[in-house]
Protein backbone atom coordinates (compact mmCIF):
# COMPACT_ATOMS: atom_id res chain seq x y z
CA UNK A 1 125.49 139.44 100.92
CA UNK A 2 125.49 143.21 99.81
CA UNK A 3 124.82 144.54 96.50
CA UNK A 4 128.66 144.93 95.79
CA UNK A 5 129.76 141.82 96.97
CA UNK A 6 126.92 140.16 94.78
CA UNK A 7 128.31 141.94 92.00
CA UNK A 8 131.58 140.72 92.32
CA UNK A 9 130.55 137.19 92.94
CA UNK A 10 128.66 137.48 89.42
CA UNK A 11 131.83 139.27 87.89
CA UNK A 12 134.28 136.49 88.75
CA UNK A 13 131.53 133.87 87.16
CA UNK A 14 131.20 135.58 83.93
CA UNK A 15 135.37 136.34 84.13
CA UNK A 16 135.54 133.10 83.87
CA UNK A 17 134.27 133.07 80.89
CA UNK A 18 135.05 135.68 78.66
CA UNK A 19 136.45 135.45 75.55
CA UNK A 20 137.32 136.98 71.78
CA UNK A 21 138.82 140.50 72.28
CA UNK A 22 138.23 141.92 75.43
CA UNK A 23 139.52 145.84 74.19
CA UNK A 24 136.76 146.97 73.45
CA UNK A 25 132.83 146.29 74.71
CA UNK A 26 131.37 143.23 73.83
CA UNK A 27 130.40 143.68 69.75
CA UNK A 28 133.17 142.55 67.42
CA UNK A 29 134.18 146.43 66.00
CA UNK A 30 137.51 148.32 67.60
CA UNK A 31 136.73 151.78 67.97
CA UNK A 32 139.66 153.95 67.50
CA UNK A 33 140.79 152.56 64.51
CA UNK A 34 139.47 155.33 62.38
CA UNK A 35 139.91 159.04 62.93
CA UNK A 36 140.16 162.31 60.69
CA UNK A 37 138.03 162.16 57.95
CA UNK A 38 136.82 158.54 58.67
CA UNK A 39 133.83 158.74 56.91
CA UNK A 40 135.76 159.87 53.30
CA UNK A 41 135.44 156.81 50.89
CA UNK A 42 138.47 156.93 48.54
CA UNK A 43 137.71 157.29 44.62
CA UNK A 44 137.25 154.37 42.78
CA UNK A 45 140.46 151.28 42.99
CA UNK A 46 142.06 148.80 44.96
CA UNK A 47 143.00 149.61 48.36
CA UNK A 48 144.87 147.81 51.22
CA UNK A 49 144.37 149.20 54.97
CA UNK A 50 146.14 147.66 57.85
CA UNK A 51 145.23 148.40 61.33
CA UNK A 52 148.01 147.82 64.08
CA UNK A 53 146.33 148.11 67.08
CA UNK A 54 148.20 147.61 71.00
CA UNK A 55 145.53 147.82 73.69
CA UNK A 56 147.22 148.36 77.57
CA UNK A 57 144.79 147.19 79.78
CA UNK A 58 145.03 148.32 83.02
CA UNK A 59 141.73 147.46 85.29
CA UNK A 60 138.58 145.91 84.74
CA UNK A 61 135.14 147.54 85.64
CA UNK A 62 132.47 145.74 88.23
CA UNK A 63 130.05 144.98 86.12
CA UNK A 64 127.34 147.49 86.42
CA UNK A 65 129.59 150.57 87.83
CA UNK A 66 132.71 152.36 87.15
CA UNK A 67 134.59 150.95 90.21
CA UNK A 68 137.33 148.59 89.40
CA UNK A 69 137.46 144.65 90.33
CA UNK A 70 139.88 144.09 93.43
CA UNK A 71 143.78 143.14 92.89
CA UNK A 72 145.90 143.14 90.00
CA UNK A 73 144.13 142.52 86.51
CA UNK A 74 145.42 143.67 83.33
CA UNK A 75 146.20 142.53 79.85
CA UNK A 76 147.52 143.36 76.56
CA UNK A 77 145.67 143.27 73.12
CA UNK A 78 147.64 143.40 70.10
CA UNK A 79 145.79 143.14 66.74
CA UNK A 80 146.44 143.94 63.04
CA UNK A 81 143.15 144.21 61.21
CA UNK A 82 143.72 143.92 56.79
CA UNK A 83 141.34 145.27 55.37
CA UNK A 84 140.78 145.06 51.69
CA UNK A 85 138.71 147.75 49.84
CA UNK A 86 137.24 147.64 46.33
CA UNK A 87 136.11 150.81 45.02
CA UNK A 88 134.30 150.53 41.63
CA UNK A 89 133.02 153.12 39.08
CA UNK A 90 129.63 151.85 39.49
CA UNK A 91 127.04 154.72 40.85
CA UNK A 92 124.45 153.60 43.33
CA UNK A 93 122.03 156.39 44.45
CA UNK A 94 125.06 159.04 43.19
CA UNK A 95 127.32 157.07 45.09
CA UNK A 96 130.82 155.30 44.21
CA UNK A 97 129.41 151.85 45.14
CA UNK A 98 132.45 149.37 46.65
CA UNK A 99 132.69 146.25 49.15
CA UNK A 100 135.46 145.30 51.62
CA UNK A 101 136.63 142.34 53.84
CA UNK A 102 138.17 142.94 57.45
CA UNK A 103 140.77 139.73 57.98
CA UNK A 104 142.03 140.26 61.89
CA UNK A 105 144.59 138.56 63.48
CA UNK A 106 145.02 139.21 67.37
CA UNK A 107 147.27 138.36 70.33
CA UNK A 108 145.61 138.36 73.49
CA UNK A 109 147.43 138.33 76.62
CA UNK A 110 145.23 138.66 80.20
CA UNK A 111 145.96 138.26 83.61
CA UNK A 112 142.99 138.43 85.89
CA UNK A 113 143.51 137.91 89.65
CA UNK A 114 139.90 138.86 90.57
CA UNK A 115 138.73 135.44 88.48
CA UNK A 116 142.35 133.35 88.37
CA UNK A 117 142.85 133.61 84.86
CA UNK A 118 146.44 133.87 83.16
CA UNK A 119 145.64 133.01 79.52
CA UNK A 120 147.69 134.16 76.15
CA UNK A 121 146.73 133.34 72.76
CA UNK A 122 147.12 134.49 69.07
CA UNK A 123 145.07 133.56 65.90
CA UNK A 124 142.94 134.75 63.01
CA UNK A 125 140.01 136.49 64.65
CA UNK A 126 136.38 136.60 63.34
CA UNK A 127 136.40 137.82 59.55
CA UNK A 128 134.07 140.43 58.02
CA UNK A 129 132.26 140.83 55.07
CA UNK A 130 131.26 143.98 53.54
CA UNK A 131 128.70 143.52 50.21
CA UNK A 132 128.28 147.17 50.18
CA UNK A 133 130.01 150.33 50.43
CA UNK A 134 128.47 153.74 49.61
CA UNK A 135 130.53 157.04 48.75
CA UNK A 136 129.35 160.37 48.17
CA UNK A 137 131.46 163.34 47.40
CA UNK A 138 130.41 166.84 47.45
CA UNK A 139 132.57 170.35 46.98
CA UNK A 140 133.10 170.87 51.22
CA UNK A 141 131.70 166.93 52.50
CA UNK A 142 131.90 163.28 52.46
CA UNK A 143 129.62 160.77 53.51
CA UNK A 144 129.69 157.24 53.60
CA UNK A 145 126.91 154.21 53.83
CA UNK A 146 128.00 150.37 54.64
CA UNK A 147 126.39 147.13 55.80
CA UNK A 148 128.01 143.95 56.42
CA UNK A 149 128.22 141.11 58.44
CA UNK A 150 131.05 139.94 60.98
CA UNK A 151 131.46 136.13 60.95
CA UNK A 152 132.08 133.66 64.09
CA UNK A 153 135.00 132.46 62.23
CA UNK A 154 137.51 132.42 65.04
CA UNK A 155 138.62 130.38 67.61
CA UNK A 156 136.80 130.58 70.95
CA UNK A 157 138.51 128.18 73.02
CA UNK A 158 139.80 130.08 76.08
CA UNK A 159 139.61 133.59 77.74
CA UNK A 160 142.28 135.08 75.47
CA UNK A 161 140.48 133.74 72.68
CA UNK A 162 140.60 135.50 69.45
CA UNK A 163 136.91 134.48 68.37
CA UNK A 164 133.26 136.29 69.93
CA UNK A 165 131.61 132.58 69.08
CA UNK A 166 129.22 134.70 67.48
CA UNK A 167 127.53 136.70 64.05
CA UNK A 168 126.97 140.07 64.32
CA UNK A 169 125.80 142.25 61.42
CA UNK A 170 126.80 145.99 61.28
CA UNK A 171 126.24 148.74 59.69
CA UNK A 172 127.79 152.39 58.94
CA UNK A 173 127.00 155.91 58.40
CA UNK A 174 129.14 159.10 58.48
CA UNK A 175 129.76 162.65 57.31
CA UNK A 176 133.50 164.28 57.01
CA UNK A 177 132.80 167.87 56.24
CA UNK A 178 135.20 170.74 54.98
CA UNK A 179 135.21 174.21 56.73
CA UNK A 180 137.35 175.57 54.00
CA UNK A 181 137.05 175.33 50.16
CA UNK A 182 140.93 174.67 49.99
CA UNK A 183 139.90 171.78 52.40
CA UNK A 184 142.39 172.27 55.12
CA UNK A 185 140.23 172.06 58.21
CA UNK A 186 137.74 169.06 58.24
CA UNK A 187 135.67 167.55 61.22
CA UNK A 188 134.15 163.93 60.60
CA UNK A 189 131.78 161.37 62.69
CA UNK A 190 131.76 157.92 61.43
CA UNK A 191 129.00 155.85 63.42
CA UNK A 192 128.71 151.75 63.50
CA UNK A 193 125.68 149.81 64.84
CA UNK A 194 126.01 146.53 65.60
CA UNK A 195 123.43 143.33 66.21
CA UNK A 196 124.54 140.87 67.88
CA UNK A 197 123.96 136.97 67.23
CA UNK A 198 123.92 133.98 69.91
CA UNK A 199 126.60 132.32 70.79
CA UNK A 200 126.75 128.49 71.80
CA UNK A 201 125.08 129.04 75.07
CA UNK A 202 122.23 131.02 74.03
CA UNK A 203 123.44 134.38 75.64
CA UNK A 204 122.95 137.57 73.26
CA UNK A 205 124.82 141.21 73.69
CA UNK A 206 123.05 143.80 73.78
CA UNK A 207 122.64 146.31 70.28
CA UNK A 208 126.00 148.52 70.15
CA UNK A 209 126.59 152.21 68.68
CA UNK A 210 129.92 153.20 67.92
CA UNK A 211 131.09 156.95 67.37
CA UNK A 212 134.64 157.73 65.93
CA UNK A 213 135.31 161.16 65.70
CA UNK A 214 138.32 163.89 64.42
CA UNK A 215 139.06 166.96 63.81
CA UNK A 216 142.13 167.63 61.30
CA UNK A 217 144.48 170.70 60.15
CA UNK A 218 146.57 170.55 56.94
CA UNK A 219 150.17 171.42 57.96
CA UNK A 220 151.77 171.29 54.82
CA UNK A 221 152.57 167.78 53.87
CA UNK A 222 150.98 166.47 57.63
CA UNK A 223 147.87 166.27 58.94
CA UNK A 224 147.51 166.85 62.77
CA UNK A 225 144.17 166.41 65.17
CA UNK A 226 142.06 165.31 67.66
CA UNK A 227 140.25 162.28 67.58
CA UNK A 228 138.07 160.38 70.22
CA UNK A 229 136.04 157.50 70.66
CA UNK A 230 132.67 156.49 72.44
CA UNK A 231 130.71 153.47 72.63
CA UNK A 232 126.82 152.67 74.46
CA UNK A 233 125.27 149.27 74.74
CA UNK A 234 122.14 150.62 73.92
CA UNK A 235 119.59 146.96 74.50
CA UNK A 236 120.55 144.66 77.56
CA UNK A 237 122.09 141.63 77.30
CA UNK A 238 119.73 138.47 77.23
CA UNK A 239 120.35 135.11 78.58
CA UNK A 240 121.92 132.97 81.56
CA UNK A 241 123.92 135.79 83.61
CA UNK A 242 122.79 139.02 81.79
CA UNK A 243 121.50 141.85 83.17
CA UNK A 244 119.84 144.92 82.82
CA UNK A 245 122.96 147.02 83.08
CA UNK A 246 124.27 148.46 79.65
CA UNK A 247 128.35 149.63 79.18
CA UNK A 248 129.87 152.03 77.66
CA UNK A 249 133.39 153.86 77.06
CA UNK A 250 134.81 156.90 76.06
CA UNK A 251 138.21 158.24 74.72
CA UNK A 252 140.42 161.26 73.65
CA UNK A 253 143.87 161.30 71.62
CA UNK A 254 145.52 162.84 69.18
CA UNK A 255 146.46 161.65 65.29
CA UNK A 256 149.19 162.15 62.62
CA UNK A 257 148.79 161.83 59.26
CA UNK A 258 151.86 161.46 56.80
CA UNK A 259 151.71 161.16 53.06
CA UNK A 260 153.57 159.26 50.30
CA UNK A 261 152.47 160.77 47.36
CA UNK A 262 154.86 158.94 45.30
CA UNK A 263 153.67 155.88 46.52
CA UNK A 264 149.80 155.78 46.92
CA UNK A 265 150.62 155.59 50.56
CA UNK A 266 149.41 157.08 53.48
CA UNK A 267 150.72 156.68 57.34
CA UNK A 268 148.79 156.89 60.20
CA UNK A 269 149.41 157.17 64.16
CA UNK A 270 147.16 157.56 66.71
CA UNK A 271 147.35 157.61 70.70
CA UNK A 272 143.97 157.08 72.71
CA UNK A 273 143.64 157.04 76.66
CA UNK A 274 140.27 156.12 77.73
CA UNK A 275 138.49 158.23 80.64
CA UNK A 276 135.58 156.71 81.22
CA UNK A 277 134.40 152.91 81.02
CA UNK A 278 131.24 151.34 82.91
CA UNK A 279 130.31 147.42 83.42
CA UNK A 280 127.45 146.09 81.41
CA UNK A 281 126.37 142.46 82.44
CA UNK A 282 130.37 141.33 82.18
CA UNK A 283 132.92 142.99 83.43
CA UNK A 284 134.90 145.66 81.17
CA UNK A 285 138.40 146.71 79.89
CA UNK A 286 139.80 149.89 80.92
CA UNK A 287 142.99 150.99 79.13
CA UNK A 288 145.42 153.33 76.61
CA UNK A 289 145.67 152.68 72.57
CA UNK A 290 147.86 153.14 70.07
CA UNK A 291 147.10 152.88 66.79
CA UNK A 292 149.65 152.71 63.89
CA UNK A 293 148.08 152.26 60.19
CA UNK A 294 148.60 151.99 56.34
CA UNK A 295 146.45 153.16 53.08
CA UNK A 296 148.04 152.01 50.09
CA UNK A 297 146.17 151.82 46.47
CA UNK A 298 147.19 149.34 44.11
């Protein structure tokens, strides 16, 4: 048996069983569901954000390489992610200091010749729990500090699966900065780290560093850019089945941002076509996003 063909006997084993959200790489955050200015903490008040997410799938990498498993395998991810947001007035280190819970629900839909799999299923995913948000505001930047932990909260019976069947604790750090004073042009990195937990059968992914990035112009009452994702396993994978191979992915699109002044409200839409994925120990998701999303204070 050749290297390739032991590959792909090891891919259809772990296929087999895969499950939680399979659109991104194996840690519980979406990338691409923050672009311009991600890293700008609102002033202090209630806030409501809902993510719509669709994820196209339409291969799966060998784990290991950028090749994609043989046949017909593709599948649909459709998620909307409310997030809740307390700012308060409290100052922490010259910060506005806040906290925030992430309550996803997901329908997963996958259909995987290379492993026989034809699964669908929707549910609450696993919830997160923010204790700390950190805001800083100066005259031409933003910056933000968070730490939190992702429960194993959801449902992990099945490939389509909305639950990881594991904890993972995560935490944030980003700059949006202004090249104007009248703060028309901005350009923002907002970066996520994630540690993973076990799950039931003792396997543990690998550390994960997230990078969402934009870069906005004010066009009157819109907001147009470019945004992109990336994300690198950056610590193998550890357990029955890992390996030392590490993943990663990478995406461009482009964002609109629409304001409701009257209402507190802002609308978001974003379109993301990855163009390049690798395999870590499991096989991974290549695909398109679109991303539709709310801001409202109350």
């Amino acid at each position: 048996m050749n290297v390739y063909q032991q590959s792909m006997a090891t891919t259809v084993a772990l296929l087999a069983a895969l499950a939680g959200t399979v659109a991104q790489a194996e840690g519980h955050y979406v990338t691409g569901v923050e672009g311009m200015q991600g890293s700008s903490v609102p002033p202090p008040g209630n806030y409501y954000l809902g993510y719509l997410v669709q994820y196209d799938i339409n291969s799966f990498r060998v784990p290991g390489t950028t090749a994609n498993l043989p046949g017909s395998n593709t599948g649909t991810v459709t998620a909307l992610a409310n997030r809740f947001v307390k700012v308060t007035p409290t100052q922490v280190l010259g910060a506005d200091y806040g906290y925030e819970m992430i309550l996803p629900v997901v329908r997963t839909s996958l259909s995987i010749g290379a492993a026989g799999i034809d699964d669908s299923q929707s549910g609450v995913g696993d919830v997160y729990l923010g204790p700390l948000v950190l805001g800083w505001h100066g005259p031409q930047w933003d910056a933000v500090a968070a730490a939190g932990m992702w429960l194993d909260s959801g449902s992990t019976n099945g490939p389509a699966a909305p639950g990881k069947g594991y904890k993972s604790t995560m935490l944030t750090g980003g700059v949006t900065y202004y090249f104007d004073s009248a703060k028309s042009v901005s350009g923002s990195a907002l970066f996520r780290f994630e540690r993973h937990g076990k799950n039931d059968a003792g396997l543990r992914a690998g550390n994960q560093l997230s990078l969402e990035w934009g870069v906005g112009k004010n066009l009157g009452t819109v907001q147009v850019g470019v945004v992109g994702y990336s994300q690198w396993q950056l610590s193998q994978d550890s357990g029955m089945g890992a390996t030392s191979d590490k993943s990663s992915r990478h995406a461009v699109g482009a964002e609109l941002v629409y304001p409701v002044p009257g209402a507190g409200m802002f609308l978001k839409g974003a379109a993301y076509k990855e163009f390049s994925v690798e395999g870590g120990s499991k096989a991974e998701a290549k695909g398109n996003m679109l991303r539709f999303s709310v801001v409202k204070a109350f």
